[in-house]
C-alpha atoms as a PDB file:
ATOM      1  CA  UNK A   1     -13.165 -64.552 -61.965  1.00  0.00           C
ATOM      2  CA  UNK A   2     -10.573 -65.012 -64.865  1.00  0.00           C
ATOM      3  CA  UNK A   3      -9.397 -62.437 -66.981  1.00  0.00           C
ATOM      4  CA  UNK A   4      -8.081 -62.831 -70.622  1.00  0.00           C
ATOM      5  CA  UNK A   5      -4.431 -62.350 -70.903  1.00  0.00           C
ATOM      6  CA  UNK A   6      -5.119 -59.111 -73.345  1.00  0.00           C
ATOM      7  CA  UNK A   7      -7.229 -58.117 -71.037  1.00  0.00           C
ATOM      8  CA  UNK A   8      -4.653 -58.083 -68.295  1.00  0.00           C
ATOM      9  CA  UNK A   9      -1.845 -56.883 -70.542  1.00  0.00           C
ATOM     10  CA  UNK A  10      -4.005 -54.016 -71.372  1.00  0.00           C
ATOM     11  CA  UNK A  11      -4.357 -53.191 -67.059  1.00  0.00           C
ATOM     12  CA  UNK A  12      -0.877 -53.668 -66.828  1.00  0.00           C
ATOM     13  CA  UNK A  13       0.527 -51.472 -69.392  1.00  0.00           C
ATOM     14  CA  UNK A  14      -2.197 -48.815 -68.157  1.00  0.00           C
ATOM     15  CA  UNK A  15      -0.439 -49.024 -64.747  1.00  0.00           C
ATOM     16  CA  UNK A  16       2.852 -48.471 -66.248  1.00  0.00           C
ATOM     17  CA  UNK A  17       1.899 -45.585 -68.070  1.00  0.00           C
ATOM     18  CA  UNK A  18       0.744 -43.790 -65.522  1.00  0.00           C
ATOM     19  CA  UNK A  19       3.477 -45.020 -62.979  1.00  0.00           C
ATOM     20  CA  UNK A  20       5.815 -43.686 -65.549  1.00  0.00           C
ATOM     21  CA  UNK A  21       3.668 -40.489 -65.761  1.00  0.00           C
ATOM     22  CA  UNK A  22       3.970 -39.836 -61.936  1.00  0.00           C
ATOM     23  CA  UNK A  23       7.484 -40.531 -61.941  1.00  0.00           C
ATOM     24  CA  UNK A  24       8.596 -37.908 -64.184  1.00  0.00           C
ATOM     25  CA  UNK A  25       6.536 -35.566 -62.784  1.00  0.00           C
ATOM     26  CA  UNK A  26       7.819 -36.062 -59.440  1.00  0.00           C
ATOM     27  CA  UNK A  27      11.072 -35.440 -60.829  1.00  0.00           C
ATOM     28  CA  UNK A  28      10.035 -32.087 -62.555  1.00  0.00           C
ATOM     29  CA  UNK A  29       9.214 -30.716 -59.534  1.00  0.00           C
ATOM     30  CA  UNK A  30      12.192 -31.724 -57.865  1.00  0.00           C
ATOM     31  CA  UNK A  31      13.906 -29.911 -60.837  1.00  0.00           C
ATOM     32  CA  UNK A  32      12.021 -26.977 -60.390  1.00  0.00           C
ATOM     33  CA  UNK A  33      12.673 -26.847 -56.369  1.00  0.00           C
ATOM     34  CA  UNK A  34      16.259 -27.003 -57.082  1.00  0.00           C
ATOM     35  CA  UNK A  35      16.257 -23.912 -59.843  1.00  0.00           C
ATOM     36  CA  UNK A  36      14.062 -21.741 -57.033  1.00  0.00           C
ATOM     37  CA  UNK A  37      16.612 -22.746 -54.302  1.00  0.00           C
ATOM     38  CA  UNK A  38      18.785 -21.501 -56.397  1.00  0.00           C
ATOM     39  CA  UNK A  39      17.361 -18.686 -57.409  1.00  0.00           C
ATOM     40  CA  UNK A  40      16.533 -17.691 -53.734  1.00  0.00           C
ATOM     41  CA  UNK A  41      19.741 -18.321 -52.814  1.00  0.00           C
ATOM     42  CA  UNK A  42      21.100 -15.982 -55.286  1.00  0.00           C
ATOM     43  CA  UNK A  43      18.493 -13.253 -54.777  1.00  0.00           C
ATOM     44  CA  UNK A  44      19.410 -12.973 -50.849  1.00  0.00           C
ATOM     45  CA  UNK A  45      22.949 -12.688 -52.293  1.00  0.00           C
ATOM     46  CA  UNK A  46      22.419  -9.591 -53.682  1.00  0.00           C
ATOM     47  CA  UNK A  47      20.058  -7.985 -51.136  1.00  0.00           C
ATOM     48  CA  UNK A  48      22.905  -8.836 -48.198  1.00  0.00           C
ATOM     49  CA  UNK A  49      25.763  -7.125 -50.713  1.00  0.00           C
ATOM     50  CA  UNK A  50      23.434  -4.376 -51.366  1.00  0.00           C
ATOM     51  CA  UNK A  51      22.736  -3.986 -47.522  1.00  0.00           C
ATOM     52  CA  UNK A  52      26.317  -4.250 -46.696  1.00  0.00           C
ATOM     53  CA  UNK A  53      27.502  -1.034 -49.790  1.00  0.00           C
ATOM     54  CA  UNK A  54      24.885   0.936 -47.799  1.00  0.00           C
ATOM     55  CA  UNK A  55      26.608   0.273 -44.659  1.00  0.00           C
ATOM     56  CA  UNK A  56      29.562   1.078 -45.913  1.00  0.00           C
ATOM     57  CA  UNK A  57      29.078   4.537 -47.060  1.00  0.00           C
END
């Protein structure tokens, strides 16, 4: 069965859309993995510092 060329335009540029769409969401999260590793990172910074200045005294 043939489909009219606006018809498959229309399916294509759908497609892209949402390929687009996925894309950048997939991207956000890897954003927002990167600003909790660092925030974890940071945060078990300052709990072995604080550990260690109660050692100390």
């Amino acid at each position: 069965m043939r489909h009219s060329r606006t018809e498959v335009g229309r399916w294509r540029m759908l497609r892209q859309s949402q390929r687009r769409k996925t894309r950048w969401l997939e991207a956000q999260s890897r954003r927002n993995m990167r600003i909790h590793a660092i925030r974890k990172c940071i945060v078990n910074r300052q709990r072995t510092s604080l550990l260690f200045s109660i050692y100390d005294i």
